[in-house]
C-alpha atoms as a PDB file:
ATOM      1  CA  UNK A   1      -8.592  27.989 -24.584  1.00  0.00           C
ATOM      2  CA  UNK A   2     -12.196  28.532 -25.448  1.00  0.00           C
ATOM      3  CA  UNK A   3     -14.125  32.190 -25.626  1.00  0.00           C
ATOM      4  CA  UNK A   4     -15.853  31.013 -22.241  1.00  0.00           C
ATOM      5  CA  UNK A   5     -13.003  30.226 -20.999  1.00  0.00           C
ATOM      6  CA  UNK A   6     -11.045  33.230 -21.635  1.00  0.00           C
ATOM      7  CA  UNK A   7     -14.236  35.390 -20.226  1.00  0.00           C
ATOM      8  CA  UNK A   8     -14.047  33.335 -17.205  1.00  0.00           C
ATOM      9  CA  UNK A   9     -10.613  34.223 -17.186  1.00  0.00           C
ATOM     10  CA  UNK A  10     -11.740  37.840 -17.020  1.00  0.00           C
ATOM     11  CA  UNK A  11     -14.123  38.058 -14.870  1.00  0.00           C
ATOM     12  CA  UNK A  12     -12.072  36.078 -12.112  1.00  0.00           C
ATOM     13  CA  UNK A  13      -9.379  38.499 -12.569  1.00  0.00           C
ATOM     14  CA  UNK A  14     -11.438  41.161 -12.103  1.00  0.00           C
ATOM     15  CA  UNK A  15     -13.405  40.038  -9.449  1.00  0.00           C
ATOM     16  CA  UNK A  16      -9.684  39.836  -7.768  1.00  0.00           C
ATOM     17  CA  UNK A  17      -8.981  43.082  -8.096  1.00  0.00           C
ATOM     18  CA  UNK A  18     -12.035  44.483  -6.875  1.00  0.00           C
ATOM     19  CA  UNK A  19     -11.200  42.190  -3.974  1.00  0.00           C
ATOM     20  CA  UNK A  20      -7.943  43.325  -2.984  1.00  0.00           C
ATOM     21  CA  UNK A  21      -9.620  46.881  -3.229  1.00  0.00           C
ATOM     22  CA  UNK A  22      -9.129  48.530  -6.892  1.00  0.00           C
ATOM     23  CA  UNK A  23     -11.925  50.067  -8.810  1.00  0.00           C
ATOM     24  CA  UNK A  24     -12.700  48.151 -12.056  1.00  0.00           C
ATOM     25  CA  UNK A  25     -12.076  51.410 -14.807  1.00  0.00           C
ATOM     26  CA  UNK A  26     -12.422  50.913 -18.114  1.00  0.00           C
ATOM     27  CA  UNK A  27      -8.612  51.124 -19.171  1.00  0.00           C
ATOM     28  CA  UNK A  28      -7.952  48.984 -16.073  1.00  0.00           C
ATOM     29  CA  UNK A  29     -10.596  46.144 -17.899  1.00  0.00           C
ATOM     30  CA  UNK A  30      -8.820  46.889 -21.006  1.00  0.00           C
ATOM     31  CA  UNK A  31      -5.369  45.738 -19.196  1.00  0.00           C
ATOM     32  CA  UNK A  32      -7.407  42.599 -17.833  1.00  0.00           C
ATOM     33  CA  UNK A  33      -8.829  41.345 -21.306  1.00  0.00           C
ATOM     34  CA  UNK A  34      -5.307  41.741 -23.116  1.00  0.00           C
ATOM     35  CA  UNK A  35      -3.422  39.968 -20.354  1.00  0.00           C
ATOM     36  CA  UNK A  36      -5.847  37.453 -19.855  1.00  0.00           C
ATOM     37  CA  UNK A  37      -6.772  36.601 -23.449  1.00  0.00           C
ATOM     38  CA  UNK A  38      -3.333  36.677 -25.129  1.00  0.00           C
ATOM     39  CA  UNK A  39      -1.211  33.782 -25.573  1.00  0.00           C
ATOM     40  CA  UNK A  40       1.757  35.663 -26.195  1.00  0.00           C
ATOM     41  CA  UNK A  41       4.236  37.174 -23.786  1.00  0.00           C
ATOM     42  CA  UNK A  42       3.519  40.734 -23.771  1.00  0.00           C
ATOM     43  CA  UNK A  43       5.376  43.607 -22.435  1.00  0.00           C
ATOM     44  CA  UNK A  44       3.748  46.777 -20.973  1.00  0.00           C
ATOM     45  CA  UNK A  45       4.370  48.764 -24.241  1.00  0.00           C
ATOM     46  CA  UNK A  46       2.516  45.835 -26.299  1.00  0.00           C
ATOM     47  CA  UNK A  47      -0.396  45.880 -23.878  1.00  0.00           C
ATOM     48  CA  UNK A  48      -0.656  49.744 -24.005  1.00  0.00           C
ATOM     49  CA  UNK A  49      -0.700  49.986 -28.110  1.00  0.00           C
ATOM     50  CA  UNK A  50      -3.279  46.937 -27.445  1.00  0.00           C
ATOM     51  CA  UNK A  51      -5.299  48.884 -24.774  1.00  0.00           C
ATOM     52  CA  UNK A  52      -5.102  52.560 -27.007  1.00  0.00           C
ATOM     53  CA  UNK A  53      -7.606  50.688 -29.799  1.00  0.00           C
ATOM     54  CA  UNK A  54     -10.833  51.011 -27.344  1.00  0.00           C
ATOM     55  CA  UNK A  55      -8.947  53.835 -25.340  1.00  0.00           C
ATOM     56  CA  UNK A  56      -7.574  56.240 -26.883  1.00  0.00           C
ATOM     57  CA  UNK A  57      -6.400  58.474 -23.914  1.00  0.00           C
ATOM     58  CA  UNK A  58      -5.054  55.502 -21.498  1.00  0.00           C
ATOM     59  CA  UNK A  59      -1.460  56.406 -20.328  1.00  0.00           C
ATOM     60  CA  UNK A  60       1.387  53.426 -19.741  1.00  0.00           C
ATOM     61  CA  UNK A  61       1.117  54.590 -16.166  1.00  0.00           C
ATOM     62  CA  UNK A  62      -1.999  53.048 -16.334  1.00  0.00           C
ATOM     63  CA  UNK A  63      -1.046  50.204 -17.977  1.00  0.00           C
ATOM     64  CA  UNK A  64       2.448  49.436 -15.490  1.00  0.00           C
ATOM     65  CA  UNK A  65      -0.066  49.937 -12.030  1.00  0.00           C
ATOM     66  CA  UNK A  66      -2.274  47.658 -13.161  1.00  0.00           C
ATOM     67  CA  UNK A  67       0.003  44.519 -14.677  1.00  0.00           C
ATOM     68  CA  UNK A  68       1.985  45.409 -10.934  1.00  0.00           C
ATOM     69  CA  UNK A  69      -1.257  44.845  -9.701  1.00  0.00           C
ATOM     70  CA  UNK A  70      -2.387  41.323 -11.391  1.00  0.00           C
ATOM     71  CA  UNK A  71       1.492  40.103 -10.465  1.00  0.00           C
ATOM     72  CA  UNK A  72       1.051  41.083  -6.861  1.00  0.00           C
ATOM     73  CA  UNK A  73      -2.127  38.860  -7.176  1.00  0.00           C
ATOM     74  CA  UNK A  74      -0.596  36.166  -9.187  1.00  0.00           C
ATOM     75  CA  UNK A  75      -2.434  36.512 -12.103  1.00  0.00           C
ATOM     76  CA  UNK A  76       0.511  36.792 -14.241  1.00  0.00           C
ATOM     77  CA  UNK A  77       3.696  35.904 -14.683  1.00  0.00           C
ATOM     78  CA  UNK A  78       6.621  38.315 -15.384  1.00  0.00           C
ATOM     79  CA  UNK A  79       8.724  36.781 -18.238  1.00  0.00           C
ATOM     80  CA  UNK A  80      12.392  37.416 -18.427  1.00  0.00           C
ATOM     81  CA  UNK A  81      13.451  38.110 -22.003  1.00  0.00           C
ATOM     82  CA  UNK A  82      17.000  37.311 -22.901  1.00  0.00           C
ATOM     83  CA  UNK A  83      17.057  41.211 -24.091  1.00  0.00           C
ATOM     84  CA  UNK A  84      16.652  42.232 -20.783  1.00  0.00           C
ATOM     85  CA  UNK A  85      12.784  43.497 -21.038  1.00  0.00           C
ATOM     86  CA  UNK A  86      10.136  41.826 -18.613  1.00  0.00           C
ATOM     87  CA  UNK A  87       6.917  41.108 -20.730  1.00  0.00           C
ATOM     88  CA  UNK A  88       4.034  39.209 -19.304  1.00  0.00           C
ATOM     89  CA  UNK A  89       1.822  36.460 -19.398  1.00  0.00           C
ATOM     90  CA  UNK A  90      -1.512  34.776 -17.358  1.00  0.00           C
ATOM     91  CA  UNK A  91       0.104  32.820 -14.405  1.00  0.00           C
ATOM     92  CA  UNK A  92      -0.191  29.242 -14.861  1.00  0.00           C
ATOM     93  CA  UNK A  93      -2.164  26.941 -12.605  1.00  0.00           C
ATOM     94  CA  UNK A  94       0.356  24.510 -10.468  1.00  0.00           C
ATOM     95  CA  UNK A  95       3.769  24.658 -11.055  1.00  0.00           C
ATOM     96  CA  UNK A  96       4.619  24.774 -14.534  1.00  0.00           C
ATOM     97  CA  UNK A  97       7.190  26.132 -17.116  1.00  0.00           C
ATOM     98  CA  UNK A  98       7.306  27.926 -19.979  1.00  0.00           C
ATOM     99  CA  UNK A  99       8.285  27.510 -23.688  1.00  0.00           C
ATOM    100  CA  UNK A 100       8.548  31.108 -25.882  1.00  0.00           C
ATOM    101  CA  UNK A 101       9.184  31.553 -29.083  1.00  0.00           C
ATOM    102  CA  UNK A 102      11.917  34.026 -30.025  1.00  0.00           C
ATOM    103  CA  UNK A 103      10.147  34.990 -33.019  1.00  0.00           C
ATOM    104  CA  UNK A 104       6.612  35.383 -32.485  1.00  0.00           C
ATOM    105  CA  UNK A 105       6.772  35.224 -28.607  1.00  0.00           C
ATOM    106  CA  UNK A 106       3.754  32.637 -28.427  1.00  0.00           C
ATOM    107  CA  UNK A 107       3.918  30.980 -24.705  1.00  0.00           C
ATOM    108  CA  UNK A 108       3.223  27.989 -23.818  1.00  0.00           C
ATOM    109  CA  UNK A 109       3.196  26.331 -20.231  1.00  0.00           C
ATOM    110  CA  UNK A 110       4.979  22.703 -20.130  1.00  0.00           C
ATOM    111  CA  UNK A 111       5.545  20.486 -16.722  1.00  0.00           C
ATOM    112  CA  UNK A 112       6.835  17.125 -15.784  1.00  0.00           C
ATOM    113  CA  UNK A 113      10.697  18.549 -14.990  1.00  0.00           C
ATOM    114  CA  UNK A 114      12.450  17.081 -12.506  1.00  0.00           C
ATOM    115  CA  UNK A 115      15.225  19.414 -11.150  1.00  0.00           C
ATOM    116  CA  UNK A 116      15.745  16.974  -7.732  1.00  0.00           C
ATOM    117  CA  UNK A 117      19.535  15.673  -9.054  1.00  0.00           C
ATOM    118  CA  UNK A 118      20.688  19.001  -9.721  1.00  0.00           C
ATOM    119  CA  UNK A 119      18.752  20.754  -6.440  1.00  0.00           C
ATOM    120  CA  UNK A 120      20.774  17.571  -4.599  1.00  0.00           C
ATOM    121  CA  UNK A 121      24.064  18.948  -6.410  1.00  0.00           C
ATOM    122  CA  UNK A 122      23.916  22.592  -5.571  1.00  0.00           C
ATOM    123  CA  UNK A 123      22.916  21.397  -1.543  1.00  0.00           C
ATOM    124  CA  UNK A 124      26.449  19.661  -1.826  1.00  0.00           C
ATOM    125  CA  UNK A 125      28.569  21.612  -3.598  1.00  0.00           C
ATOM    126  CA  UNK A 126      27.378  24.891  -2.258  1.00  0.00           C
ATOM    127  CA  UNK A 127      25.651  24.572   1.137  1.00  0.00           C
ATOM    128  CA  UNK A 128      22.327  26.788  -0.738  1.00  0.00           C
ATOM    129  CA  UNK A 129      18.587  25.700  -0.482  1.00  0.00           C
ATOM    130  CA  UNK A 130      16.747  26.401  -3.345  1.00  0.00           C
ATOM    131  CA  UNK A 131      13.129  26.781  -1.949  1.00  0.00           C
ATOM    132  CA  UNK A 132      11.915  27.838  -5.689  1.00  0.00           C
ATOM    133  CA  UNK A 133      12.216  28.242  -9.433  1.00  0.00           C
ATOM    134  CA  UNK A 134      10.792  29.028 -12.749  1.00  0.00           C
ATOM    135  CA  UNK A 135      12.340  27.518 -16.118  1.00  0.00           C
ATOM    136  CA  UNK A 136      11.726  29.761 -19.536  1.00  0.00           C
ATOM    137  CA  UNK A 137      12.648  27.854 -22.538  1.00  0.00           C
ATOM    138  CA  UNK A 138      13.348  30.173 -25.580  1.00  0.00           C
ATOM    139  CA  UNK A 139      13.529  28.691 -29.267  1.00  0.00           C
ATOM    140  CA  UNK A 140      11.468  28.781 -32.074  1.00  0.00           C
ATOM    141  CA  UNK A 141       7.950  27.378 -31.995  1.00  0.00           C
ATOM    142  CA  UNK A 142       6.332  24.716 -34.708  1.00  0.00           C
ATOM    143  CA  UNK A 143       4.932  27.578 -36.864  1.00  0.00           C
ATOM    144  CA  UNK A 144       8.074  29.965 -36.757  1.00  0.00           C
ATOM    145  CA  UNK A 145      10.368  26.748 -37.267  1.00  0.00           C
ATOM    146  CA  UNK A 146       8.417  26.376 -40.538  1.00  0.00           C
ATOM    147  CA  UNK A 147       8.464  30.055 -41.555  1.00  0.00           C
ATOM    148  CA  UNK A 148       4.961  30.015 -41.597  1.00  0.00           C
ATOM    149  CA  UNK A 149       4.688  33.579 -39.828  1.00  0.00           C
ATOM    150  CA  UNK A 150       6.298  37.279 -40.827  1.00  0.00           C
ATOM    151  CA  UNK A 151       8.808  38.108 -38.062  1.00  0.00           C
ATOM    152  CA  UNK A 152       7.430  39.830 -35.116  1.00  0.00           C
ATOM    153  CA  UNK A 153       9.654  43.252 -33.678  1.00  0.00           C
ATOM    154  CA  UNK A 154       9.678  42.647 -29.896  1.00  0.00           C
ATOM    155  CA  UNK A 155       9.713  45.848 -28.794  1.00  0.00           C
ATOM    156  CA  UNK A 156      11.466  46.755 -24.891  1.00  0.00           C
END
């Protein structure tokens, strides 16, 4: 993704917010351009150490309001780590998937799965019908495959 389109990015996300009725702050920006430039999952205590660089005094109150905020308007994605932590990410367009690496928790969205045998399956073996569903891939990505990048501590 290109700077322009990453600013784009921002500024749609923003104008969003101030939409739905939130005041644009500058710790709630800060949020914004982290989420919306990184392509890395990131959980809320990532985004805060992120966010402290230009603002020192932000509080991870701050920083869990406003990622609940860009979910409830599907600007990202919660991610469900294997750990157990929820990091995040900026919401695909369409219906996609997503591929993270366990190592350096680069993201990347993937589509083309088809799901419609084993949707058909659970209809007949259990009566349920699945109206949605997100896929998360975890593995190692090209770079961390070839050990081309120091191990990254995901923190939860």
């Amino acid at each position: 993704m290109s700077k322009n389109q990453f600013s784009d990015r921002i500024n749609l996300w923003l104008d969003h917010l101030q939409t739905a009725g939130y005041r644009l702050t500058g710790p709630r920006q800060a949020v914004v351009e982290i989420l919306a430039e990184s392509q890395f999952v990131l959980d809320p205590t990532q985004v805060f150490l992120e966010a402290r660089i230009n603002y020192p005094t932000i509080g991870l109150v701050t920083i869990y309001r406003t990622i609940e905020k860009l979910e409830e308007l599907g600007l990202v994605l919660r991610v469900h780590q294997p750990s157990g932590c929820h990091s995040f990410i900026a919401a695909p367009t369409g219906h996609q998937h997503l591929m993270i690496c366990r190592k350096c928790s680069r993201a990347e969205y993937f589509s083309g799965d088809n799901l419609t045998q084993l949707i058909s399956q659970i209809w007949k073996e259990h009566g349920f019908s699945v109206q949605d569903h997100w896929l998360e891939l975890f593995g190692l990505c090209t770079i961390c495959k070839n050990g081309n990048l120091i191990n990254k501590e995901i923190m939860c």
